[in-house]
N, C-alpha and C. Protein backbone atom coordinates (compact mmCIF):
# COMPACT_ATOMS: atom_id res chain seq x y z
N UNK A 1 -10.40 -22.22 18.83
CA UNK A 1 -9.44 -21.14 19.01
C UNK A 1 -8.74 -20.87 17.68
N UNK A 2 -8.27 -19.61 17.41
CA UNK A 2 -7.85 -19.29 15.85
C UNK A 2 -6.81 -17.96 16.76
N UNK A 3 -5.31 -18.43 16.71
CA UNK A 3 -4.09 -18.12 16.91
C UNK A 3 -3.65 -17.64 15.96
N UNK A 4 -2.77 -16.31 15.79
CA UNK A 4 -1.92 -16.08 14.39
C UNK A 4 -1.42 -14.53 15.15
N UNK A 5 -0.26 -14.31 13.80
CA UNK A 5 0.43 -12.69 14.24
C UNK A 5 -0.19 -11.83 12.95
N UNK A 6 -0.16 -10.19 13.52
CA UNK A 6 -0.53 -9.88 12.42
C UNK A 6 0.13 -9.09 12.03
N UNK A 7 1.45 -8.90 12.05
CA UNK A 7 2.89 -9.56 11.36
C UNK A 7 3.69 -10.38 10.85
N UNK A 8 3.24 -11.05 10.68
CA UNK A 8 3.36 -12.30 9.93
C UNK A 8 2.36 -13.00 8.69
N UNK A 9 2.47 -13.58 7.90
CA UNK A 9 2.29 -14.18 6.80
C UNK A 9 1.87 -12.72 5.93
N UNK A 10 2.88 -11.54 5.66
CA UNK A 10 2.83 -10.92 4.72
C UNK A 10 2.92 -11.36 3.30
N UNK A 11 1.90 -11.12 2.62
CA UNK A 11 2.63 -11.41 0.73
C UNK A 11 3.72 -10.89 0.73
N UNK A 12 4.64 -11.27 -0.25
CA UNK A 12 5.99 -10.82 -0.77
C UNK A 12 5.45 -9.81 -2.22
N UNK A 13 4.11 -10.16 -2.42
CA UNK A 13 3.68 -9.65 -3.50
C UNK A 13 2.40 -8.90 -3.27
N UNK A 14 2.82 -7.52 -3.05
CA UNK A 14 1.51 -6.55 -2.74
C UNK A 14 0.66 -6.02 -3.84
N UNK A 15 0.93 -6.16 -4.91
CA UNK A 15 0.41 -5.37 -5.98
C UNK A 15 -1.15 -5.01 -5.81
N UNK A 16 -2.13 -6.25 -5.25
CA UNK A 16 -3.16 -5.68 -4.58
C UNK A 16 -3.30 -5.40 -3.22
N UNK A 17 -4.19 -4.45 -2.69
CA UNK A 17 -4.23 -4.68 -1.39
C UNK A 17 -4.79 -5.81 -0.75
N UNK A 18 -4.63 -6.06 0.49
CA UNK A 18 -4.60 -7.32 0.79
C UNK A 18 -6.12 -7.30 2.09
N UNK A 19 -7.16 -8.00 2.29
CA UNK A 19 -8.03 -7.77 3.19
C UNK A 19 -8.45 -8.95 3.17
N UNK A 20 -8.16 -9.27 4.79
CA UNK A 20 -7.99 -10.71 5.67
C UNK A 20 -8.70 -10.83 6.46
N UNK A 21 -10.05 -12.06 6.81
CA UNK A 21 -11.06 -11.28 7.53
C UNK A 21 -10.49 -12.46 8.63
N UNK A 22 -10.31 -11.97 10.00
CA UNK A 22 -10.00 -12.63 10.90
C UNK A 22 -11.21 -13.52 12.23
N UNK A 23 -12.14 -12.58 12.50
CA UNK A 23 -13.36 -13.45 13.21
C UNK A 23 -14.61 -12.29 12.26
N UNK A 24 -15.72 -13.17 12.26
CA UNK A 24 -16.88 -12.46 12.46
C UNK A 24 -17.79 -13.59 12.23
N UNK A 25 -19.17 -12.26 12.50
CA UNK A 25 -20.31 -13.31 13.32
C UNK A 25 -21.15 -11.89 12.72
N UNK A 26 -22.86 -12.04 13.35
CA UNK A 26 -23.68 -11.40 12.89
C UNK A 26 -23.71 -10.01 13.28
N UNK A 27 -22.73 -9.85 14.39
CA UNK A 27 -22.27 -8.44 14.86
C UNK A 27 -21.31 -7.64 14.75
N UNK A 28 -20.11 -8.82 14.12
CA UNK A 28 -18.78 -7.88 14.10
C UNK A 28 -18.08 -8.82 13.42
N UNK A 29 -17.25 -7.85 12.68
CA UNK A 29 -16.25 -8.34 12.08
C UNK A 29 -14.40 -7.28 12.01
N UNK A 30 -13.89 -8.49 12.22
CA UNK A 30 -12.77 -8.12 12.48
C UNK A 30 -11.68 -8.01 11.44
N UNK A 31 -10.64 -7.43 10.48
CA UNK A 31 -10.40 -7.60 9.87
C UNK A 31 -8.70 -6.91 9.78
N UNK A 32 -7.93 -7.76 9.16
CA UNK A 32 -6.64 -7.38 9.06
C UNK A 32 -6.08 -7.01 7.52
N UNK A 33 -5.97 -5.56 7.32
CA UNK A 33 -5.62 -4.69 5.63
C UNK A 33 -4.21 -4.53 5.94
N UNK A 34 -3.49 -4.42 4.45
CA UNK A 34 -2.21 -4.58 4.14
C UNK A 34 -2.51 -4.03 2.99
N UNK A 35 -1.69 -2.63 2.79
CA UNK A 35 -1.87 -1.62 2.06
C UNK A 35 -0.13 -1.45 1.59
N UNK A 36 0.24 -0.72 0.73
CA UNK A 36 1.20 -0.46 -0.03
C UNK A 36 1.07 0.54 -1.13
N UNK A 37 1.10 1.97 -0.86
CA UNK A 37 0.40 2.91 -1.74
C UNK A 37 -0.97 2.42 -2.36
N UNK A 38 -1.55 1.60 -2.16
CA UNK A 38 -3.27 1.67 -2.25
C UNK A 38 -3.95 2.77 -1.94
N UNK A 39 -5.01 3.01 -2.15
CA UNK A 39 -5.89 3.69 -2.41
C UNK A 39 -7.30 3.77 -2.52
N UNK A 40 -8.64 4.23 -1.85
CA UNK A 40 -9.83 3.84 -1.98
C UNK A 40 -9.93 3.72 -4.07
N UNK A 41 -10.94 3.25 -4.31
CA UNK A 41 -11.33 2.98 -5.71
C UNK A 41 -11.46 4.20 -6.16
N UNK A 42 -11.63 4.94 -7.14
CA UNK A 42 -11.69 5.83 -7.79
C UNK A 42 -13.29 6.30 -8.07
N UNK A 43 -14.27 4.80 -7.76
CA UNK A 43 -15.83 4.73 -8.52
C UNK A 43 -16.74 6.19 -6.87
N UNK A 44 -15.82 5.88 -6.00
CA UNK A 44 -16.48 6.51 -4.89
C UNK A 44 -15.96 6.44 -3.49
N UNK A 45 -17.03 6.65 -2.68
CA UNK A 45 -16.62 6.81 -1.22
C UNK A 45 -16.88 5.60 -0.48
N UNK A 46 -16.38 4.91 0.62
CA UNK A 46 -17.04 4.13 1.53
C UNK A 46 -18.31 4.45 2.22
N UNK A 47 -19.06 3.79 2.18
CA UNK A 47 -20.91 4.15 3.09
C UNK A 47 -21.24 2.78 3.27
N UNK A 48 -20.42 2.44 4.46
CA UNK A 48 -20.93 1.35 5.10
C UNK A 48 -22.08 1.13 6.46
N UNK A 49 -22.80 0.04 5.64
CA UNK A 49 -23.71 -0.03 6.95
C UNK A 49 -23.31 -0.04 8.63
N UNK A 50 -21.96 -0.53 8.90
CA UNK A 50 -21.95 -0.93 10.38
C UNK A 50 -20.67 0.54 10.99
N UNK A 51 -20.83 0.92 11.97
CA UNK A 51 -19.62 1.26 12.85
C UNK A 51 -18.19 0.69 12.14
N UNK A 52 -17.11 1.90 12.21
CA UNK A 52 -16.04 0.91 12.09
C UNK A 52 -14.79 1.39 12.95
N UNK A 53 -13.84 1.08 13.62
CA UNK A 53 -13.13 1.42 14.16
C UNK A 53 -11.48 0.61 13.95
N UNK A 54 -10.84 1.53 13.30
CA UNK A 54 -9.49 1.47 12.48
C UNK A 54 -8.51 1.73 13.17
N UNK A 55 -7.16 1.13 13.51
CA UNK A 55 -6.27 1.39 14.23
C UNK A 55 -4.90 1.03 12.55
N UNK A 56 -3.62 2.06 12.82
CA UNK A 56 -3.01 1.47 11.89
C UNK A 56 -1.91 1.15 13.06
N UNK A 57 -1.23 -0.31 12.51
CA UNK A 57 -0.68 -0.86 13.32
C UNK A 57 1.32 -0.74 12.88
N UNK A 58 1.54 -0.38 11.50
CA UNK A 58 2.42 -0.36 11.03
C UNK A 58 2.32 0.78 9.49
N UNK A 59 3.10 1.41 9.46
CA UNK A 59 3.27 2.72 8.37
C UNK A 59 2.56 4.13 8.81
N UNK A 60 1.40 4.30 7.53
CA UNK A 60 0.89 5.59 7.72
C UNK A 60 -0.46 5.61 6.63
N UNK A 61 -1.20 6.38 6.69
CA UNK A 61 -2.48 6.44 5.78
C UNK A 61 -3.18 7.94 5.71
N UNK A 62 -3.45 8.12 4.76
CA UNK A 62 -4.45 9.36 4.63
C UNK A 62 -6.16 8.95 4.60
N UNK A 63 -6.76 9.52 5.41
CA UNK A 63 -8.09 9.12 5.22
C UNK A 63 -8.64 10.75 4.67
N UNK A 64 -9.85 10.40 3.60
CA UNK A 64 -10.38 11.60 3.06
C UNK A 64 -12.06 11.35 3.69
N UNK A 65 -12.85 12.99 4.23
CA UNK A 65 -14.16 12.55 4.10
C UNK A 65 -14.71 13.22 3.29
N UNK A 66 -16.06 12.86 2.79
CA UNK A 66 -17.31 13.85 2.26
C UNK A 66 -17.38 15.03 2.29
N UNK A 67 -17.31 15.38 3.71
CA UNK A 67 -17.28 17.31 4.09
C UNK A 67 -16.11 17.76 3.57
N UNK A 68 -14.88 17.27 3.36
CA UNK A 68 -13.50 17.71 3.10
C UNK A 68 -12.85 17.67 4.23
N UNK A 69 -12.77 17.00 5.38
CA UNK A 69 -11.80 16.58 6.14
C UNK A 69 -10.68 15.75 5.63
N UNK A 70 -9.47 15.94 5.89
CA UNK A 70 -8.82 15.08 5.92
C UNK A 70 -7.46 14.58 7.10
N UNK A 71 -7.53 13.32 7.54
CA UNK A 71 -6.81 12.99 8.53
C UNK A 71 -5.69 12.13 8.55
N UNK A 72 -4.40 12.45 9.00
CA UNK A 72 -3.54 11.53 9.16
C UNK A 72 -3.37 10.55 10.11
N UNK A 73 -3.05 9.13 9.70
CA UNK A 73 -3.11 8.11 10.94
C UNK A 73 -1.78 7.66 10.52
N UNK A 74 -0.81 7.57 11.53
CA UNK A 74 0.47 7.20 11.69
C UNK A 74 0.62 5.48 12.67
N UNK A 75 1.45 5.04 13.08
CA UNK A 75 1.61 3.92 13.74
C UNK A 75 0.96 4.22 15.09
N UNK A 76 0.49 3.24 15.78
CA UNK A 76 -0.63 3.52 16.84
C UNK A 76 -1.96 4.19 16.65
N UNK A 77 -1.94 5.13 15.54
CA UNK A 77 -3.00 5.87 16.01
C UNK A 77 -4.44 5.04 15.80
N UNK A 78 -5.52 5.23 15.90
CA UNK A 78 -6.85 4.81 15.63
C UNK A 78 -8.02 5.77 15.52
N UNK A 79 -8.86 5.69 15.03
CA UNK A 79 -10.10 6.03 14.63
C UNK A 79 -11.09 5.33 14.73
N UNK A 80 -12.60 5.79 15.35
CA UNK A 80 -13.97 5.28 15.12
C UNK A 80 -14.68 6.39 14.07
N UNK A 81 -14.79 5.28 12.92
CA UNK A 81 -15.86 5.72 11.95
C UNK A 81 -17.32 5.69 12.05
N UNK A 82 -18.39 6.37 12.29
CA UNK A 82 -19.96 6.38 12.39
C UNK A 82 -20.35 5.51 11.29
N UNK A 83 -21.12 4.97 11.32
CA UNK A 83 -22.18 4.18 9.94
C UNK A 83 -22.45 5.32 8.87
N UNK A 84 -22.20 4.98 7.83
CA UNK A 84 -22.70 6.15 6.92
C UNK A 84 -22.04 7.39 7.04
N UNK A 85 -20.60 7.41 7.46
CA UNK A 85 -19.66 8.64 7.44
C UNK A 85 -19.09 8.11 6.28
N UNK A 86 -19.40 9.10 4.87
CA UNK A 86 -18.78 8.51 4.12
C UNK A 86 -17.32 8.84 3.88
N UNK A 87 -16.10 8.02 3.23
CA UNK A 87 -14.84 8.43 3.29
C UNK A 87 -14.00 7.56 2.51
N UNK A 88 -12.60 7.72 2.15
CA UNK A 88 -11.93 6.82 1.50
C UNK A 88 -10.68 7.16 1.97
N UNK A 89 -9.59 6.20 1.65
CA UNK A 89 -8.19 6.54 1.84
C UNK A 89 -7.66 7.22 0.47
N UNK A 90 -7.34 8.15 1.07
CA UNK A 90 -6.29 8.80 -0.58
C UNK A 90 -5.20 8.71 -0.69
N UNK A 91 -4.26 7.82 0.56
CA UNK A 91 -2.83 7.47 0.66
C UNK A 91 -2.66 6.99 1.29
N UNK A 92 -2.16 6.03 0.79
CA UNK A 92 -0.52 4.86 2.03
C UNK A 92 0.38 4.78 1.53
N UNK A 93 1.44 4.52 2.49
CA UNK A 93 2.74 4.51 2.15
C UNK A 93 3.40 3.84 0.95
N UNK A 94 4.17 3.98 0.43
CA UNK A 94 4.24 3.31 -0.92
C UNK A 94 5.81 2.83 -0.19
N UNK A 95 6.67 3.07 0.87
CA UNK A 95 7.91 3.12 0.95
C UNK A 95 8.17 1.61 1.63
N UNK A 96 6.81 1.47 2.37
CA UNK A 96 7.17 0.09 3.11
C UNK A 96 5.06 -0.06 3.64
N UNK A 97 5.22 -1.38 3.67
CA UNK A 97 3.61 -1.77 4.15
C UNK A 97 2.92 -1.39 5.28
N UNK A 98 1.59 -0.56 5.29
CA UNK A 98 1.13 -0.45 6.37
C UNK A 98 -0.24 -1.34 6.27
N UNK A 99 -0.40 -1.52 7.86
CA UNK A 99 -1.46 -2.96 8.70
C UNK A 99 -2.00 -2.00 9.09
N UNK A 100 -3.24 -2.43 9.02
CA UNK A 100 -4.39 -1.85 9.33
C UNK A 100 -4.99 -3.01 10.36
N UNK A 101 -5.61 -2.52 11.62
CA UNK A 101 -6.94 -3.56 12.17
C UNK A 101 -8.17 -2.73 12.35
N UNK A 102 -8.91 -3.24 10.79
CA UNK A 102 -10.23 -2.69 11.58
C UNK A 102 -11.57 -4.01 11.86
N UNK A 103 -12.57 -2.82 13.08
CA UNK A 103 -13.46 -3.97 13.23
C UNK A 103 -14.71 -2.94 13.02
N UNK A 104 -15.17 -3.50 12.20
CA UNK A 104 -16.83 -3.46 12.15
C UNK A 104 -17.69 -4.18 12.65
N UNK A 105 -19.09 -3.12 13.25
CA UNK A 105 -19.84 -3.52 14.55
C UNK A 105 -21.13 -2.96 13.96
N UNK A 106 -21.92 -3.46 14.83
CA UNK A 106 -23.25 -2.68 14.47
C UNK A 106 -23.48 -1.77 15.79
């Protein structure tokens, strides 16, 4: 059994973003992000092999796609990403930390 909050054990020191992998196995992985005005990389887009499905649990985020969508996710909201939808974040909050839970699946 593997117990924990995911509010709790924040860095005091965000300068990078923070990505915490909580369970996975050959099908899924689960993972807890801690963002602070972060930002996808500059080199490109995300094009990941598996499903992913993103909930933000605390702040706010901008997600950008390929076609030129762009979407806001506030506290509660969530999203399922397709395999190969490519996309990046172009904003988080810089005012206070937002939690991310996402899980990738095949």
């Amino acid at each position: 059994m593997n117990k924990g909050n995911l509010f709790e054990a924040i860095p005091a020191d965000l300068e990078k973003e923070v990505f915490e992998v909580l369970i996975e196995n050959d099908n899924i992985r689960i993972e807890r992000i801690i963002s602070n005005g972060h930002t996808s990389p500059e080199s490109g887009w995300y094009d990941q092999e598996q499903n992913e499905w993103v909930t933000v649990l605390k702040g706010e985020a901008v997600l950008e796609f390929e076609e030129g969508e762009s979407l806001h996710l506030g506290k509660g909201d969530y999203l399922e990403i397709p395999s190969r939808k490519r996309h990046k974040v172009s904003r988080t909050s810089s005012e206070h930390e937002t939690i991310w839970l996402a899980v990738h699946y095949r």
